[in-house]
C-alpha atoms as a PDB file:
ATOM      1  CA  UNK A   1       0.000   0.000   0.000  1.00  0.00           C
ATOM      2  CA  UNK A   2       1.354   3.010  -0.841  1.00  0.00           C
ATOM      3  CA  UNK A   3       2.671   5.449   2.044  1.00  0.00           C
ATOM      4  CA  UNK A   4       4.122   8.566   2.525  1.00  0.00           C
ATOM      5  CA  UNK A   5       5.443   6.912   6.080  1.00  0.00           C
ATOM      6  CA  UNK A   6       5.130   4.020   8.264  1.00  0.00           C
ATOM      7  CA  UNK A   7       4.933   3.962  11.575  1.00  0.00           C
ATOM      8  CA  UNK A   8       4.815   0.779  14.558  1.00  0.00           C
ATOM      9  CA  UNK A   9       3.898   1.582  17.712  1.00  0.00           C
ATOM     10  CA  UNK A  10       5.412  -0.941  19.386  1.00  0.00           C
ATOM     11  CA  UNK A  11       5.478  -2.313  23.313  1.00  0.00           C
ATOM     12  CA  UNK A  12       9.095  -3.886  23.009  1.00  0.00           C
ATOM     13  CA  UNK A  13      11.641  -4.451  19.955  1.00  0.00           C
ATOM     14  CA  UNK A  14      10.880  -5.186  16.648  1.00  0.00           C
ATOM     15  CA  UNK A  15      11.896  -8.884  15.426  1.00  0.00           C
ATOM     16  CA  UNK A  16      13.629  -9.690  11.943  1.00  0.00           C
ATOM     17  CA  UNK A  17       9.586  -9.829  10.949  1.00  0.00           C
ATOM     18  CA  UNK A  18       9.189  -6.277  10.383  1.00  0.00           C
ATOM     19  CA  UNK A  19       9.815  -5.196   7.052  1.00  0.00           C
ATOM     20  CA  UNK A  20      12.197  -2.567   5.497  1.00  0.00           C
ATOM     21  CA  UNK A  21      10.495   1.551   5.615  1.00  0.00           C
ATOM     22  CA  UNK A  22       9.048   1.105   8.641  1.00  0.00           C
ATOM     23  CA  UNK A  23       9.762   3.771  11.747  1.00  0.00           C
ATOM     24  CA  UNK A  24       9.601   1.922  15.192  1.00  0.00           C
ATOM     25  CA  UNK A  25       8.198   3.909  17.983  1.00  0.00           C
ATOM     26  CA  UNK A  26       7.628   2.939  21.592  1.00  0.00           C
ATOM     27  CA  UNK A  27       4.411   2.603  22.844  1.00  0.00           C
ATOM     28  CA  UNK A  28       3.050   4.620  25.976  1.00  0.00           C
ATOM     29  CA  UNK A  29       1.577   3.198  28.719  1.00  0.00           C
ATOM     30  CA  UNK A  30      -2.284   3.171  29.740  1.00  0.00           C
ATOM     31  CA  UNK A  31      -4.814   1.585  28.661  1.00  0.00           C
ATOM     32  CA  UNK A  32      -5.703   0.500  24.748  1.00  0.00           C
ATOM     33  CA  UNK A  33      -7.489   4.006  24.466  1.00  0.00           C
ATOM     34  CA  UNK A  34      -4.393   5.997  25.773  1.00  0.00           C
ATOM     35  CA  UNK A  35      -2.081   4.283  23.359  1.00  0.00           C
ATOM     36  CA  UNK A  36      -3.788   4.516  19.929  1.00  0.00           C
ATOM     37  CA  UNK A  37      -4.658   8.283  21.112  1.00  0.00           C
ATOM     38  CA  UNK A  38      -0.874   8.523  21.513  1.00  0.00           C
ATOM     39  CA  UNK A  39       0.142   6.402  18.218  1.00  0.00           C
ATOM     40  CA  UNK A  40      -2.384   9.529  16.298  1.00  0.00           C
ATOM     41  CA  UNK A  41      -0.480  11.817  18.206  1.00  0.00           C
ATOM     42  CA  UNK A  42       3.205  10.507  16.982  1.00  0.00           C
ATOM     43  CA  UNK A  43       1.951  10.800  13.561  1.00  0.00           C
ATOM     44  CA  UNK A  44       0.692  14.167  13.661  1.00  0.00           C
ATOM     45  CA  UNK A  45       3.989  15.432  14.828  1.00  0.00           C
ATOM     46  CA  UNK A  46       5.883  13.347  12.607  1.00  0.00           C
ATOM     47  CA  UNK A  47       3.667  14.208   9.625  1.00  0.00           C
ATOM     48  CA  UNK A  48       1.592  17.387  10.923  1.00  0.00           C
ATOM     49  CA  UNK A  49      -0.059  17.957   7.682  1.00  0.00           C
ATOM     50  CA  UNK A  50      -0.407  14.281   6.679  1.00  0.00           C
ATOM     51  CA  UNK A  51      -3.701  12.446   7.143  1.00  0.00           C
ATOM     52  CA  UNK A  52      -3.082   9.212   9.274  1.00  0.00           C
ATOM     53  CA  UNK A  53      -4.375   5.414   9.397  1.00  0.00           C
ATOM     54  CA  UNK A  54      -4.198   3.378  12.388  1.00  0.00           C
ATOM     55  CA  UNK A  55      -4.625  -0.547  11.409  1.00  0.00           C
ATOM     56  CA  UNK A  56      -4.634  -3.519  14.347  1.00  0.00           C
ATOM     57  CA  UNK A  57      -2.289  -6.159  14.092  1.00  0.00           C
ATOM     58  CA  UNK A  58      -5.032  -8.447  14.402  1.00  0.00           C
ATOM     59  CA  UNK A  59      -6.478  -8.339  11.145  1.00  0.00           C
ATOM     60  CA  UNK A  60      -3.589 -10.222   9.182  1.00  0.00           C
ATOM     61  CA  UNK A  61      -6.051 -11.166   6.245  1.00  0.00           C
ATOM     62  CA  UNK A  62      -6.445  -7.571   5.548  1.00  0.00           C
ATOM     63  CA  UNK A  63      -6.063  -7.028   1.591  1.00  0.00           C
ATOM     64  CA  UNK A  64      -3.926  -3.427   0.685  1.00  0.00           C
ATOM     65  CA  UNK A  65      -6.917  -2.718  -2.228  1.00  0.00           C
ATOM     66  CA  UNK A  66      -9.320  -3.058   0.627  1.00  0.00           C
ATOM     67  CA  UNK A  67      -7.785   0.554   1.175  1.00  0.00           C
ATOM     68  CA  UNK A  68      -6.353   1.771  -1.835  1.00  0.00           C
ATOM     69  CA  UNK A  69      -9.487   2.967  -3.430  1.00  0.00           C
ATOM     70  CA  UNK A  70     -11.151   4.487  -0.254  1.00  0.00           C
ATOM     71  CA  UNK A  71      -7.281   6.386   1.070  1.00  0.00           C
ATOM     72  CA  UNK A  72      -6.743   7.492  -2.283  1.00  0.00           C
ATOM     73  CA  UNK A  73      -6.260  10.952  -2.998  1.00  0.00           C
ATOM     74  CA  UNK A  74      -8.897  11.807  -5.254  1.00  0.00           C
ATOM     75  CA  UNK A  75     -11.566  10.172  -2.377  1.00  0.00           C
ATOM     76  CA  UNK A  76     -10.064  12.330   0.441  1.00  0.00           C
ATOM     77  CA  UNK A  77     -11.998  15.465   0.036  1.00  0.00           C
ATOM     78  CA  UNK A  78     -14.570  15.986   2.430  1.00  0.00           C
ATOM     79  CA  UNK A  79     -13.402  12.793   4.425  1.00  0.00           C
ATOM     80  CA  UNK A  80     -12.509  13.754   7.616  1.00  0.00           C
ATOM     81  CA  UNK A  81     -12.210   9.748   8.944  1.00  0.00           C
ATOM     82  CA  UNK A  82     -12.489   6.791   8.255  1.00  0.00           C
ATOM     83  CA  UNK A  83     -13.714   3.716  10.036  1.00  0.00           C
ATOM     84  CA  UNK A  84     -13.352  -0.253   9.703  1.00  0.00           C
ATOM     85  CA  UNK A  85     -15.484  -1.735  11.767  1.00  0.00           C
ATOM     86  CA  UNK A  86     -15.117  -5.306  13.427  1.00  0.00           C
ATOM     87  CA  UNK A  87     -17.553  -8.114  13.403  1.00  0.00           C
ATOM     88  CA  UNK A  88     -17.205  -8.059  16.863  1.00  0.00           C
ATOM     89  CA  UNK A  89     -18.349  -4.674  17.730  1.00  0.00           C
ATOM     90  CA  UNK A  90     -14.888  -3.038  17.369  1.00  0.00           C
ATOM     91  CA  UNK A  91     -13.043  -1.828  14.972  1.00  0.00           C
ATOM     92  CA  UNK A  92      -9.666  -2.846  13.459  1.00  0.00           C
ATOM     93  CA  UNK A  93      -8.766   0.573  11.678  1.00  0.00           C
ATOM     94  CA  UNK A  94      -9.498   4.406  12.103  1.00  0.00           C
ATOM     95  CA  UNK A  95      -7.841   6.876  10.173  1.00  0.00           C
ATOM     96  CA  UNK A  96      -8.116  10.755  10.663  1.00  0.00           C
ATOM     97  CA  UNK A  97      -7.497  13.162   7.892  1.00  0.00           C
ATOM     98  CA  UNK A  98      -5.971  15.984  10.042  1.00  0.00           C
ATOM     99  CA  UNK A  99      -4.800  14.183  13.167  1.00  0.00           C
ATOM    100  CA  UNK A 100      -3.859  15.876  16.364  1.00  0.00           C
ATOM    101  CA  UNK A 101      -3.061  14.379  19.419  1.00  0.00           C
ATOM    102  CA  UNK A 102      -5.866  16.389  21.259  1.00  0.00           C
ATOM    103  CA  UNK A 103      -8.590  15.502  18.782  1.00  0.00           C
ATOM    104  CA  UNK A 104      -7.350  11.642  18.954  1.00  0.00           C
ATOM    105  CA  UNK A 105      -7.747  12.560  22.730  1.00  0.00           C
ATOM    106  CA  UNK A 106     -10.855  13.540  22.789  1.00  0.00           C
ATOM    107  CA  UNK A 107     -12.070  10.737  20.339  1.00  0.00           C
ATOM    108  CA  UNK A 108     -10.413   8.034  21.819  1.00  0.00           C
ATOM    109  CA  UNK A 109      -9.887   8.515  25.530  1.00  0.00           C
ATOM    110  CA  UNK A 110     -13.092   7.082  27.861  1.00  0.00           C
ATOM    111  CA  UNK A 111     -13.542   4.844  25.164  1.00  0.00           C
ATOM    112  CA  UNK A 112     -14.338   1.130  26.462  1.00  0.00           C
ATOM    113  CA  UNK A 113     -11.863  -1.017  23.993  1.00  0.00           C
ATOM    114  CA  UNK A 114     -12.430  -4.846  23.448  1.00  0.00           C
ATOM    115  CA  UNK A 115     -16.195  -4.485  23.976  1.00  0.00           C
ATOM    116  CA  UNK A 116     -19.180  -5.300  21.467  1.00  0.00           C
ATOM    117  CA  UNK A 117     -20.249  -1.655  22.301  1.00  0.00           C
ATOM    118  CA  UNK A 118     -16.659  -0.241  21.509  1.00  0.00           C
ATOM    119  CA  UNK A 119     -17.139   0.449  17.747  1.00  0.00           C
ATOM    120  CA  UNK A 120     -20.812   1.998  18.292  1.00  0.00           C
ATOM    121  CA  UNK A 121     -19.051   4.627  21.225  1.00  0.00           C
ATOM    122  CA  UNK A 122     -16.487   5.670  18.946  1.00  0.00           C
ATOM    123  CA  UNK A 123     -18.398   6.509  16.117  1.00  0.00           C
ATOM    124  CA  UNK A 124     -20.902   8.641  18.256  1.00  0.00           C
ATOM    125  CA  UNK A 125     -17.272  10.116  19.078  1.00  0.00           C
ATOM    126  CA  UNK A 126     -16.763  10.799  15.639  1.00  0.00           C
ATOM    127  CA  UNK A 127     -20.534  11.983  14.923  1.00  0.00           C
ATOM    128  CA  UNK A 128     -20.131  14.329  17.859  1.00  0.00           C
ATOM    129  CA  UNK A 129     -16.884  15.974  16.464  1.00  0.00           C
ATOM    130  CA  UNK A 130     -18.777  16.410  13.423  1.00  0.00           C
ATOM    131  CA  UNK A 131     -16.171  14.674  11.220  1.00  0.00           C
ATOM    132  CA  UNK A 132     -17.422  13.276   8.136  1.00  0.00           C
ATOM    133  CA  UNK A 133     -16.587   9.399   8.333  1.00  0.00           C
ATOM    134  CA  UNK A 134     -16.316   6.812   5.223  1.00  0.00           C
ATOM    135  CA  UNK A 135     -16.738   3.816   6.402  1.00  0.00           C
ATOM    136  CA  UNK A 136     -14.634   0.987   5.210  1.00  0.00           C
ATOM    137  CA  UNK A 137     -16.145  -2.749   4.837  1.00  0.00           C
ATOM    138  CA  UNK A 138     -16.146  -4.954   8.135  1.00  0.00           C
ATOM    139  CA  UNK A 139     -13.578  -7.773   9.028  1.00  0.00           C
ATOM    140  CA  UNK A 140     -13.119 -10.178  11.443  1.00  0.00           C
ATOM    141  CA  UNK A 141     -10.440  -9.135  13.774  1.00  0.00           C
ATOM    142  CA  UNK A 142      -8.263 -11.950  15.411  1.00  0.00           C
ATOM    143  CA  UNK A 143      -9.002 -12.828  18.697  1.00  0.00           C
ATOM    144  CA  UNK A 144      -9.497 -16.989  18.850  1.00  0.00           C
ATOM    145  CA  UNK A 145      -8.782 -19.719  16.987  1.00  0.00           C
ATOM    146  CA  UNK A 146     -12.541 -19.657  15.733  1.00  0.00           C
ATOM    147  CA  UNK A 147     -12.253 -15.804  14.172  1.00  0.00           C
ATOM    148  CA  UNK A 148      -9.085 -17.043  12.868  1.00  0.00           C
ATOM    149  CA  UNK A 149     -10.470 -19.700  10.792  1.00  0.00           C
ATOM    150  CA  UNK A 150     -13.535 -17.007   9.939  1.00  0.00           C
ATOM    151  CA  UNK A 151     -10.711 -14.611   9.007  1.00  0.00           C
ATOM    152  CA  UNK A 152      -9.178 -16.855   6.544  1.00  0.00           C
ATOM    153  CA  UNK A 153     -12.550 -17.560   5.180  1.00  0.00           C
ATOM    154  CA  UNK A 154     -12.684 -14.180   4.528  1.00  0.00           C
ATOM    155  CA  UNK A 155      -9.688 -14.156   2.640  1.00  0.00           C
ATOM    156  CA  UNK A 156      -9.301 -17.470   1.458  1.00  0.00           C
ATOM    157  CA  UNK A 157      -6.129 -16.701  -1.155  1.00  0.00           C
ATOM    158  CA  UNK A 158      -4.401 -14.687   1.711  1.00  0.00           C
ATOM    159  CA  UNK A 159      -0.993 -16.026   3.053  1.00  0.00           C
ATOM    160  CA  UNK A 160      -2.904 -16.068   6.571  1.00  0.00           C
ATOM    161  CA  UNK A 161      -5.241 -18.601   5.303  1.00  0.00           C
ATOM    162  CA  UNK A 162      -2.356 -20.458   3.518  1.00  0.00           C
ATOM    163  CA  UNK A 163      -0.496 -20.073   7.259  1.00  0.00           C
ATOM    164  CA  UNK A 164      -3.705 -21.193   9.194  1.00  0.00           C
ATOM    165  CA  UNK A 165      -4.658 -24.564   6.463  1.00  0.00           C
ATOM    166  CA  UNK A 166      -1.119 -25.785   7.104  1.00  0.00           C
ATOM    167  CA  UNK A 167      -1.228 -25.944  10.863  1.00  0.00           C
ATOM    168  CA  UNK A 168      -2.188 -29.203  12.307  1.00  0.00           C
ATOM    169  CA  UNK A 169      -5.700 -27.900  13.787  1.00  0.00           C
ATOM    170  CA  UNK A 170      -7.918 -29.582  15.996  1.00  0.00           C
ATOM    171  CA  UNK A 171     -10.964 -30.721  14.132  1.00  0.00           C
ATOM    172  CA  UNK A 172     -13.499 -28.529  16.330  1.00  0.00           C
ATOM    173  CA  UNK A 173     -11.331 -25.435  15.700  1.00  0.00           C
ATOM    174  CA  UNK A 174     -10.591 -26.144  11.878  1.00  0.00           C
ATOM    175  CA  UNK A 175     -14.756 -26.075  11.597  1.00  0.00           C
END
């Protein structure tokens, strides 16, 4: 996917798995809510007049044209966010056009994280900052061995699923 910059926000140090481009940057402390407030906040200062996209590790069957067509430039105007939500009620990617680290702070902060209610809270977050919000499709974000097998269902050509068919699975986990 093309990027002006790439950015981990990382809690420790980055293995031999992370690929070349990418900027490592320590992660704060707090709570789920604190830290991707504070990963918007990095890039703002980083990039002050570059829109950002924050994308959870634990969607690993996400496709790059998924968000090629939506982030592209000629889509950006009048798109102040944008929002993937999560089967699950969450979401596994928010991207601000203009971030700053107080209006990531006032989106994000107080939000409950890792709840079926936590995608619905931040877009009245978003609705209430008036921001203008495309909405990109859902996907299952990884938290068992069940949404993994969903997730590479999902994606069924993706090197997850390739990954996830060649592990020996129990046959009540492999469906």
């Amino acid at each position: 996917m093309p990027a002006g910059r790439r950015l981990l926000v990382l809690d420790g140090e980055p293995g031999a798995w992370l690929p070349q481009g990418w900027e490592v940057l320590p992660q704060c402390g707090g709570g789920l809510d604190r830290r991707i407030a504070d990963a918007f906040g990095h890039a703002a200062r980083l990039a002050p007049h570059a829109p950002a996209l924050l994308v959870g590790m634990d969607t690993p069957h996400l496709d790059a044209a998924a968000l090629a067509e939506p982030l592209a430039a000629a889509r950006r105007p009048g798109v102040d966010a944008w929002y993937g939500p999560a089967t699950d009620g969450g979401f596994w990617a928010l991207g601000l056009a203009r971030p700053t680290a107080a209006l990531a702070a006032r989106l994000l902060h107080g939000v409950p994280m890792s709840t079926p209610g936590t995608g619905a809270a931040l877009l009245r977050r978003l609705a209430e900052a008036g921001l203008a919000v495309h909405h990109l499709p859902p996907l299952t974000d990884v938290d068992t061995c069940e949404d993994a097998v969903r997730a590479a269902a999902e994606a069924p050509g993706s090197r997850f699923a390739a990954r996830l068919g060649a592990l020996d699975l129990a046959p009540e986990v492999a469906g």
